[in-house]
PDB file of N, CA and C in Angstrom:
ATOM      1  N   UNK A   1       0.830  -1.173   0.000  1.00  0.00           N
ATOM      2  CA  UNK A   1       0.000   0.000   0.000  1.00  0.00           C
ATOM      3  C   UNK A   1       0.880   1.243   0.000  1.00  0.00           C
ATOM      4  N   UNK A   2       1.768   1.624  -0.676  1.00  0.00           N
ATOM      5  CA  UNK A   2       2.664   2.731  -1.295  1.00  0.00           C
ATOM      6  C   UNK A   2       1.417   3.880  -1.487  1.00  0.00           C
ATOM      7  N   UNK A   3       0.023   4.164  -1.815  1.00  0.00           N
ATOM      8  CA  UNK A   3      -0.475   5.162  -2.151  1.00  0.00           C
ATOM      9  C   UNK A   3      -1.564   5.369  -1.175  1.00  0.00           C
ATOM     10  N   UNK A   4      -1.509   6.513  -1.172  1.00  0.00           N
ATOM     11  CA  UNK A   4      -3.330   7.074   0.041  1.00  0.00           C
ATOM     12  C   UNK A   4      -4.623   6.911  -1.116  1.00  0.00           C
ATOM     13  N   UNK A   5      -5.388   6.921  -0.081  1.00  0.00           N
ATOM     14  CA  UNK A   5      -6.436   6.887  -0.888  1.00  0.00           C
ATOM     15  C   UNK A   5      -7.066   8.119  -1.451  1.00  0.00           C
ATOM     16  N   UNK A   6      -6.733   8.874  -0.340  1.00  0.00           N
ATOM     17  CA  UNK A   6      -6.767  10.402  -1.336  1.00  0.00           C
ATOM     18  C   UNK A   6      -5.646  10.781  -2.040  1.00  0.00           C
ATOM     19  N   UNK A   7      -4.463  10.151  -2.340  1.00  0.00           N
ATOM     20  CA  UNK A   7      -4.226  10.643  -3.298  1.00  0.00           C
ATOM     21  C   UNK A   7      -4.846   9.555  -4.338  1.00  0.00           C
ATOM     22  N   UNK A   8      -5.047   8.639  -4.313  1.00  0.00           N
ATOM     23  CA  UNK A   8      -5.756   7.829  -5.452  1.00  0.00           C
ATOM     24  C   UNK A   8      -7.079   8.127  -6.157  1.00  0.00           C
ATOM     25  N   UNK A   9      -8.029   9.141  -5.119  1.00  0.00           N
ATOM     26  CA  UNK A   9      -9.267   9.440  -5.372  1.00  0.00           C
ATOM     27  C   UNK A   9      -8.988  11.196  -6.415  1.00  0.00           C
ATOM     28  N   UNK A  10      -7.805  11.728  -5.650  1.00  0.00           N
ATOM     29  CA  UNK A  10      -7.013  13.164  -6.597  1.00  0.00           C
ATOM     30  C   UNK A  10      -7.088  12.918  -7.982  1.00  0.00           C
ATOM     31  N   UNK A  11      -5.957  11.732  -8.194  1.00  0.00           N
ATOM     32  CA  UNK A  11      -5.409  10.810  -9.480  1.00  0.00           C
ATOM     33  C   UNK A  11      -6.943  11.099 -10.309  1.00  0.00           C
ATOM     34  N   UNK A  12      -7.760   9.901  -9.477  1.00  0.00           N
ATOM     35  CA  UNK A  12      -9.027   9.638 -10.484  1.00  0.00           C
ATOM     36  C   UNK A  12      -9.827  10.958 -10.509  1.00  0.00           C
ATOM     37  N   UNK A  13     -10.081  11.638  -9.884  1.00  0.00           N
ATOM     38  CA  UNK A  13     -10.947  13.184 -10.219  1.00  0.00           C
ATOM     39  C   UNK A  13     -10.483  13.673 -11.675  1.00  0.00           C
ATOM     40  N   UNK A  14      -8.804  14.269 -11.274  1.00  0.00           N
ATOM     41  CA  UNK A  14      -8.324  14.627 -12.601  1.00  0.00           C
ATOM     42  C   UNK A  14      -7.848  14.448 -13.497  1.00  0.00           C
ATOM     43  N   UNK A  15      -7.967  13.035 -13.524  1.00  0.00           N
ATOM     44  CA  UNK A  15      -7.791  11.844 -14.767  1.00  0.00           C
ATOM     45  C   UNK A  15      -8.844  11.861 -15.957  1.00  0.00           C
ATOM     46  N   UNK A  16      -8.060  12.925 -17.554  1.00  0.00           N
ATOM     47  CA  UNK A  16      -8.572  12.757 -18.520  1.00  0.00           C
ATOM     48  C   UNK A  16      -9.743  11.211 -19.508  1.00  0.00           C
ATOM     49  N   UNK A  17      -8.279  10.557 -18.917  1.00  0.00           N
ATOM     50  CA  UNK A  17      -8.544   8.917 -19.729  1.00  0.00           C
ATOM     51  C   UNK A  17      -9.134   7.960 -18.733  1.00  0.00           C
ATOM     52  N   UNK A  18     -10.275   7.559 -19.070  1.00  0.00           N
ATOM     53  CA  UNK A  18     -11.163   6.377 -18.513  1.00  0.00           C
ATOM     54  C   UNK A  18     -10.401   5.589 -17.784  1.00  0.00           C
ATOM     55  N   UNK A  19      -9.485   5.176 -18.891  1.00  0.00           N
ATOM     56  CA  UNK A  19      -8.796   3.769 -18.244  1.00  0.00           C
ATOM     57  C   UNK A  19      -8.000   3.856 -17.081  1.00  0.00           C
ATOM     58  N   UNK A  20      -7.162   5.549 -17.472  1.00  0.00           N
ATOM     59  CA  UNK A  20      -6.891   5.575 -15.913  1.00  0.00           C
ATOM     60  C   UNK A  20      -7.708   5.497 -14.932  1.00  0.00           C
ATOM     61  N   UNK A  21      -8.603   6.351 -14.990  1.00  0.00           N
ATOM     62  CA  UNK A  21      -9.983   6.531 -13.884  1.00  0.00           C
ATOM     63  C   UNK A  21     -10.148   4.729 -13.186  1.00  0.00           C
ATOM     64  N   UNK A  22     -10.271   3.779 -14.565  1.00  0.00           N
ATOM     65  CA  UNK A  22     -10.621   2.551 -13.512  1.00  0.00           C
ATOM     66  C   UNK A  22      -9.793   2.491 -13.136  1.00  0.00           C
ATOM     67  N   UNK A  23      -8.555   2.441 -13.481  1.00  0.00           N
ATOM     68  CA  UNK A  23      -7.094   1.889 -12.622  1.00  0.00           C
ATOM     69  C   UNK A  23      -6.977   2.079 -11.202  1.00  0.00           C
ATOM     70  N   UNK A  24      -6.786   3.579 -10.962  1.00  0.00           N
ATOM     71  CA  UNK A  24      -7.451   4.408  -9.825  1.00  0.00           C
ATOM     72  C   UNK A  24      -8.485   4.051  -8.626  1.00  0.00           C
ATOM     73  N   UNK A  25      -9.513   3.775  -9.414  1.00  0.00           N
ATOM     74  CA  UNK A  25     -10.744   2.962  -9.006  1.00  0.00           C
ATOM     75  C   UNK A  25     -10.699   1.961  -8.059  1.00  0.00           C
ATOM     76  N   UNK A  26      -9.621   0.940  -9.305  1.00  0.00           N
ATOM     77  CA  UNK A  26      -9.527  -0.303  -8.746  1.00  0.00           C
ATOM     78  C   UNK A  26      -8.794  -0.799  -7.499  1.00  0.00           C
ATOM     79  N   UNK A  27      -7.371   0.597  -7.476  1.00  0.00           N
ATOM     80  CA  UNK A  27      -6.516   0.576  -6.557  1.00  0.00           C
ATOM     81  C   UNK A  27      -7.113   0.813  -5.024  1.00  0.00           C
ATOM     82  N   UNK A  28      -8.183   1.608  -5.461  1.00  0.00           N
ATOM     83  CA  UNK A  28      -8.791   2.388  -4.165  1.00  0.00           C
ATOM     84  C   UNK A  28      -9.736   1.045  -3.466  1.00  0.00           C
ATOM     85  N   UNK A  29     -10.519   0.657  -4.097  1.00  0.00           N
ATOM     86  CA  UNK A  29     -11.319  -0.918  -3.997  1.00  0.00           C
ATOM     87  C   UNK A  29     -10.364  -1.853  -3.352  1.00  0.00           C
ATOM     88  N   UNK A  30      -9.219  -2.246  -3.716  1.00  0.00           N
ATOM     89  CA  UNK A  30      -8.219  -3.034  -3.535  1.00  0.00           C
ATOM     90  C   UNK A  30      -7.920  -2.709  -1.865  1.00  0.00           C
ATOM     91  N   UNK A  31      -7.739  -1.463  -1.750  1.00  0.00           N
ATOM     92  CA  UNK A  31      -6.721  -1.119  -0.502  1.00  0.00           C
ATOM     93  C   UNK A  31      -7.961  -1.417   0.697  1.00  0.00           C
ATOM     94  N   UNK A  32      -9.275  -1.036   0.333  1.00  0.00           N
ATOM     95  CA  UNK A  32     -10.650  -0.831   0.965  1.00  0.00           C
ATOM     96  C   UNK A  32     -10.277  -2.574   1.520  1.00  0.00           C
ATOM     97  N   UNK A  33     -10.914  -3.574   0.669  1.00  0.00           N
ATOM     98  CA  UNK A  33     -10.971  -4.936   1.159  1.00  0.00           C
ATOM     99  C   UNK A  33      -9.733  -5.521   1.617  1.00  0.00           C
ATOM    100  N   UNK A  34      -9.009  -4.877   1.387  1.00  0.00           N
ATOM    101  CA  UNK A  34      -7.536  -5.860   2.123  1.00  0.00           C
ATOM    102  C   UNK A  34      -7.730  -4.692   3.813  1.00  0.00           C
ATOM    103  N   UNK A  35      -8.105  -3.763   3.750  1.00  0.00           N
ATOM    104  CA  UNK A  35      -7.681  -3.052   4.939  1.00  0.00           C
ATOM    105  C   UNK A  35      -8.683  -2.973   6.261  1.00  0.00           C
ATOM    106  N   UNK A  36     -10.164  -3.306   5.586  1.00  0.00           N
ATOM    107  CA  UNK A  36     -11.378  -2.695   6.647  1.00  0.00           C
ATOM    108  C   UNK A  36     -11.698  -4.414   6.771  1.00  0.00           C
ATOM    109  N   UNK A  37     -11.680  -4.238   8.640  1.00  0.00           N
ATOM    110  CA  UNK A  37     -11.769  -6.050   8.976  1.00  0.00           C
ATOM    111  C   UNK A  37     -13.219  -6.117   9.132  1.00  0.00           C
ATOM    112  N   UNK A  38     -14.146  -4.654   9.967  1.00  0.00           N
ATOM    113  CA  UNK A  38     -15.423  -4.843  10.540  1.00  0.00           C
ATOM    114  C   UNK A  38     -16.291  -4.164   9.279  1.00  0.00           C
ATOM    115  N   UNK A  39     -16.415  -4.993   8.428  1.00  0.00           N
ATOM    116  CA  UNK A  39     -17.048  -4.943   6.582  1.00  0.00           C
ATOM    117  C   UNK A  39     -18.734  -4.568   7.290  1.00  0.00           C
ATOM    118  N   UNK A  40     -19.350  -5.185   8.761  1.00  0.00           N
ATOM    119  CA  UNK A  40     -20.580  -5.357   8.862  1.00  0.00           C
ATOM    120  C   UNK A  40     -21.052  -4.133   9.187  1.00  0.00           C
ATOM    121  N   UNK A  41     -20.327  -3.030  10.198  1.00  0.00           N
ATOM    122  CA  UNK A  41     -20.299  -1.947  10.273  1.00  0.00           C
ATOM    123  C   UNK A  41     -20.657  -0.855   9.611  1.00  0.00           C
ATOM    124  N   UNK A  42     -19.469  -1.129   8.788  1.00  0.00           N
ATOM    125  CA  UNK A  42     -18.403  -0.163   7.564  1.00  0.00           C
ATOM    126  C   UNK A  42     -19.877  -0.852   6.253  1.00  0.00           C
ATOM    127  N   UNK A  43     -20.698  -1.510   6.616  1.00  0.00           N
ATOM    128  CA  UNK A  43     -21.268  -1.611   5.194  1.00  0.00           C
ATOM    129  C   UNK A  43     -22.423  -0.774   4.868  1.00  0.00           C
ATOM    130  N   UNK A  44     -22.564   0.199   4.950  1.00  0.00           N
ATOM    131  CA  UNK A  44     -23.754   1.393   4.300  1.00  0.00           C
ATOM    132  C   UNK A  44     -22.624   2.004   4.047  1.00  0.00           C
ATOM    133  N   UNK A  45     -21.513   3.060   4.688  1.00  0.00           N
ATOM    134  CA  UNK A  45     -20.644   3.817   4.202  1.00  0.00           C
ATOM    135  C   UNK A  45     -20.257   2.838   3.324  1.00  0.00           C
ATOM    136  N   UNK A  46     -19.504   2.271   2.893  1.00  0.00           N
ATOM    137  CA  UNK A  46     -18.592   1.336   2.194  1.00  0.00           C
ATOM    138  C   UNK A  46     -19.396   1.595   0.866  1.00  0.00           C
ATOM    139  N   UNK A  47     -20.988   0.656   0.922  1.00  0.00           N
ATOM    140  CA  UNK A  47     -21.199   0.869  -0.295  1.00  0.00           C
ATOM    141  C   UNK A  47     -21.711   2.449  -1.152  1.00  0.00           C
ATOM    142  N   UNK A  48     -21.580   2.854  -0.466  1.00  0.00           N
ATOM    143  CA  UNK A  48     -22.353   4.457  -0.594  1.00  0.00           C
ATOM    144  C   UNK A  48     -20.618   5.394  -1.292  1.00  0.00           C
ATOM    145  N   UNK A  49     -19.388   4.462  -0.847  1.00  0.00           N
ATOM    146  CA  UNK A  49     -18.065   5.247  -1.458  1.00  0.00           C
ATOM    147  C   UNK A  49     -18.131   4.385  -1.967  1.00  0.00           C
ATOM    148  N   UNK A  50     -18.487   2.819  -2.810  1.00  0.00           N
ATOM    149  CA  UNK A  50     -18.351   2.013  -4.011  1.00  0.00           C
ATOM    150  C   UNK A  50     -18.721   2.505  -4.932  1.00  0.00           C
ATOM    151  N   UNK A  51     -20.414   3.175  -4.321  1.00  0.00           N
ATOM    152  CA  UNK A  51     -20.840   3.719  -5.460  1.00  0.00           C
ATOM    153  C   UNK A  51     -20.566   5.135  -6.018  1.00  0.00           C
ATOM    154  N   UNK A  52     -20.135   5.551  -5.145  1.00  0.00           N
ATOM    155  CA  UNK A  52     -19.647   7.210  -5.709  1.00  0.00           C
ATOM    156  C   UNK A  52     -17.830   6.876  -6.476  1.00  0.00           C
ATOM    157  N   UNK A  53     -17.616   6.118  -6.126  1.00  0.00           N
ATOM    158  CA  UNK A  53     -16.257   5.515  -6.806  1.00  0.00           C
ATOM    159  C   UNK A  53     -16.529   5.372  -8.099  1.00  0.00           C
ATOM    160  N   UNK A  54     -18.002   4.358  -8.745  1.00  0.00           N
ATOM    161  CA  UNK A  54     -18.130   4.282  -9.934  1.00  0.00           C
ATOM    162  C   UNK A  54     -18.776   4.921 -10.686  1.00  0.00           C
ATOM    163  N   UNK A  55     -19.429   6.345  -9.484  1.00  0.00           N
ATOM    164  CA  UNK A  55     -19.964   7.460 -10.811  1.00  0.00           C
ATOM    165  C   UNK A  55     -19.271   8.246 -10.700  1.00  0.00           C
ATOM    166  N   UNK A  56     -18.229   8.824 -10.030  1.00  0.00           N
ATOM    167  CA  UNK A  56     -16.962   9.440 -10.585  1.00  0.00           C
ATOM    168  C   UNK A  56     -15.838   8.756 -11.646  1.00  0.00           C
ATOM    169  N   UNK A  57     -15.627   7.475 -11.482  1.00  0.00           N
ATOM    170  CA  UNK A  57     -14.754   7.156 -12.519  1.00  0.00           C
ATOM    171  C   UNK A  57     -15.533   7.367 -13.970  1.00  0.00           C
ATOM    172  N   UNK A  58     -16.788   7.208 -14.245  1.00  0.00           N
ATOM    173  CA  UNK A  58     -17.433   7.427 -15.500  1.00  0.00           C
ATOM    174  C   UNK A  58     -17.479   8.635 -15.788  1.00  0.00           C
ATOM    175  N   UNK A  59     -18.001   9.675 -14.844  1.00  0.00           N
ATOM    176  CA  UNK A  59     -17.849  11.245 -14.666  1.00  0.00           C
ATOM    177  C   UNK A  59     -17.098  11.661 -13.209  1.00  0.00           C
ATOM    178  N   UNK A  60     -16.274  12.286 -13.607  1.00  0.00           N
ATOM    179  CA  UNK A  60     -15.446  13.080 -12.306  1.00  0.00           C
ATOM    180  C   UNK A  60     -15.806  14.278 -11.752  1.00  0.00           C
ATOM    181  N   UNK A  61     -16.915  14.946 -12.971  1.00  0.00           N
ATOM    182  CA  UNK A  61     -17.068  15.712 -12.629  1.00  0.00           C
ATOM    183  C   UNK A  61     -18.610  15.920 -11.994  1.00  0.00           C
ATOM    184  N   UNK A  62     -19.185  14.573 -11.782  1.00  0.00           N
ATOM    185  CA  UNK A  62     -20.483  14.552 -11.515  1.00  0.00           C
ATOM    186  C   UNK A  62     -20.395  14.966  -9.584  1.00  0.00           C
ATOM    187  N   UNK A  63     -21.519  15.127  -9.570  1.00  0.00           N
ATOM    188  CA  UNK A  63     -22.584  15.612  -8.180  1.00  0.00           C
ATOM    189  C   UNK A  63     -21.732  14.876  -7.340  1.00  0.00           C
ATOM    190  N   UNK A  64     -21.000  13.734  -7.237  1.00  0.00           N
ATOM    191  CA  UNK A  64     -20.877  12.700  -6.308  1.00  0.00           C
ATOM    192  C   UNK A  64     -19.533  12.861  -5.783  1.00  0.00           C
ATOM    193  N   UNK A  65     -19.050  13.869  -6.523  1.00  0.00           N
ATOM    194  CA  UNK A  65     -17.377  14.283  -6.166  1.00  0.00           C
ATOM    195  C   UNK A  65     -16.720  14.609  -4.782  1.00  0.00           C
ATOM    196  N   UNK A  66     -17.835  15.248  -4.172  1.00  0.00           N
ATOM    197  CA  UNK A  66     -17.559  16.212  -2.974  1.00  0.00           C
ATOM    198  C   UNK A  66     -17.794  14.908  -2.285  1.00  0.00           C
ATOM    199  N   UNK A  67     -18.611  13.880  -1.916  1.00  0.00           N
ATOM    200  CA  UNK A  67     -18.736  12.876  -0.867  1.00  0.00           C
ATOM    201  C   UNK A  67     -17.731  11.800  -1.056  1.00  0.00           C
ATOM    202  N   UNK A  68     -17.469  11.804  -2.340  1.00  0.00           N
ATOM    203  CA  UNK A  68     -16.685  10.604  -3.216  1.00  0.00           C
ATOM    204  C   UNK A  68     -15.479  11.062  -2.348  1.00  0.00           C
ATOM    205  N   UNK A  69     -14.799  12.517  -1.731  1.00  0.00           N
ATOM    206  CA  UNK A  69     -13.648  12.578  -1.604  1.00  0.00           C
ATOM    207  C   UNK A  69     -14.018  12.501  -0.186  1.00  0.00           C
ATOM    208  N   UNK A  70     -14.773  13.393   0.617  1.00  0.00           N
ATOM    209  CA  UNK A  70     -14.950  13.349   2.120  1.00  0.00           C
ATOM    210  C   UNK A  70     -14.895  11.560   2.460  1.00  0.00           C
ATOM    211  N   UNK A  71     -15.175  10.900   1.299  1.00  0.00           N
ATOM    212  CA  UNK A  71     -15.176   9.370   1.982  1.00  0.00           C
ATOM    213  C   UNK A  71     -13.991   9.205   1.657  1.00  0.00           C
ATOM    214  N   UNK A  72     -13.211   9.154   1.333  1.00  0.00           N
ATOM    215  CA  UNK A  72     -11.821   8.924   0.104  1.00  0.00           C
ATOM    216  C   UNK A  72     -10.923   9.639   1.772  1.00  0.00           C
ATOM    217  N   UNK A  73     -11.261  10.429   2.122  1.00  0.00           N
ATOM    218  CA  UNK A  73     -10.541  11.047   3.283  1.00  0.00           C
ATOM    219  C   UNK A  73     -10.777  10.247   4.815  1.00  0.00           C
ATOM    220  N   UNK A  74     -12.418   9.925   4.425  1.00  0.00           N
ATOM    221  CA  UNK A  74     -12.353   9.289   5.782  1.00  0.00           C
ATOM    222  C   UNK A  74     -11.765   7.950   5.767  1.00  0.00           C
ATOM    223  N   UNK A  75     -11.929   7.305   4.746  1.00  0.00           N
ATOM    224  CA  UNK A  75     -11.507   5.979   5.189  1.00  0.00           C
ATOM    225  C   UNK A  75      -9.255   5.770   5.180  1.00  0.00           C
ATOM    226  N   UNK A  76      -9.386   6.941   4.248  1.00  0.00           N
ATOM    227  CA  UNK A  76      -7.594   6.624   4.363  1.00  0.00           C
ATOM    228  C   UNK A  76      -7.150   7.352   5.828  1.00  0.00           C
ATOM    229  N   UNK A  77      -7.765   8.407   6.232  1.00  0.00           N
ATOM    230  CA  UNK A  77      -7.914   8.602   7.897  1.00  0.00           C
ATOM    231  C   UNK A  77      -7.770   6.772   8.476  1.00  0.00           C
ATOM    232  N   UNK A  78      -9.217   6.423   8.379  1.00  0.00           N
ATOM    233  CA  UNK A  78      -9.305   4.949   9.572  1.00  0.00           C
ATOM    234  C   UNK A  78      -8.262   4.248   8.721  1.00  0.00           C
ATOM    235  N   UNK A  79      -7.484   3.530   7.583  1.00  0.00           N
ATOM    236  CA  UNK A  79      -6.627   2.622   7.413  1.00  0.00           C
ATOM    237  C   UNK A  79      -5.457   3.403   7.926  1.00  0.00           C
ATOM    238  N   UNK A  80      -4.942   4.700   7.430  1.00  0.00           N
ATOM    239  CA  UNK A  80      -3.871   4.680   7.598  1.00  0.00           C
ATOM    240  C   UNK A  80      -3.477   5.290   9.423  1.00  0.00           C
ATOM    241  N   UNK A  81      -4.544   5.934   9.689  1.00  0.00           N
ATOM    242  CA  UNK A  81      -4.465   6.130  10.957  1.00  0.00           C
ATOM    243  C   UNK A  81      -3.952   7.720  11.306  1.00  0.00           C
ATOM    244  N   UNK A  82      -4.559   8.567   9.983  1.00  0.00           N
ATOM    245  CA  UNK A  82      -3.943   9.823  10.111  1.00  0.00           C
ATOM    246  C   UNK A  82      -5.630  10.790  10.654  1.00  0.00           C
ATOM    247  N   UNK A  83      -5.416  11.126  12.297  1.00  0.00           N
ATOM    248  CA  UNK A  83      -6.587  12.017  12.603  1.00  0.00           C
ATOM    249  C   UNK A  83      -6.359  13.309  12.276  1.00  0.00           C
ATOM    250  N   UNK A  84      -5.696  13.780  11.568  1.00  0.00           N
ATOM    251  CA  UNK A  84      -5.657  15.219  11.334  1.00  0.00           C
ATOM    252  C   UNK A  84      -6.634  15.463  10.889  1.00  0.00           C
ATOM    253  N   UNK A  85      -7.265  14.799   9.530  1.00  0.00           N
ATOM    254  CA  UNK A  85      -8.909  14.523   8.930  1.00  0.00           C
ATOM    255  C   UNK A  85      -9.871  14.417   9.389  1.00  0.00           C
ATOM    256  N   UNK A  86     -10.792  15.243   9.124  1.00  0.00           N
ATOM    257  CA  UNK A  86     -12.170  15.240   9.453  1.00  0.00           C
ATOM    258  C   UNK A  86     -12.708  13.862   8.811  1.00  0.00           C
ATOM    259  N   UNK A  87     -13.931  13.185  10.245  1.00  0.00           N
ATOM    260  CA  UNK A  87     -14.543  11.913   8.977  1.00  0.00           C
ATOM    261  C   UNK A  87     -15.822  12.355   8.819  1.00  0.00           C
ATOM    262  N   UNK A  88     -16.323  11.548   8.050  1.00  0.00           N
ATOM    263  CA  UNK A  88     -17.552  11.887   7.456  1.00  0.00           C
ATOM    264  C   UNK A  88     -18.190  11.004   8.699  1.00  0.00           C
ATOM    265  N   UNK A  89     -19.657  11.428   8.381  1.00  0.00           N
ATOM    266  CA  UNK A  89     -20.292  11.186   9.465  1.00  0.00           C
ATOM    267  C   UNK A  89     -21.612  10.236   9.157  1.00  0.00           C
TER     268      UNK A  89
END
């Protein structure tokens, strides 16, 4: 895990090319299931940043941006363990 998730969610916002966007995507997905143990919890947020994950990678610039990142912040806050970040609530 070399990358944050905000910077991975940065990457995909201002990522011209699709393919990057999934790449991005996928990395962010990846780090999510290897990192969050209590999935039963974490599962309304979780899927609520899955899904803003995959209507920003199609549009970056859609409605879903601003939560897409406040989640993108909160959860690399809880993996990586940085409270300087506000979490979403």
């Amino acid at each position: 895990m070399n990358q944050s998730i905000t910077t991975l969610a940065l990457n995909l916002l201002v990522s011209e090319r699709l393919n990057h966007r999934i790449v991005f995507a996928g990395k962010i997905v990846e780090i999510l299931h290897q990192s969050i143990q209590d999935m039963e919890q974490e599962e309304s947020r979780l899927n609520h940043f899955l899904s803003s994950i995959a209507k920003c990678t199609q549009e970056p610039s859609c409605q879903e941006r601003e939560i897409f990142f406040e989640l993108a912040q909160y959860y690399n806050s809880r993996i990586f363990g940085m409270s300087d970040l506000s979490a979403v609530a």
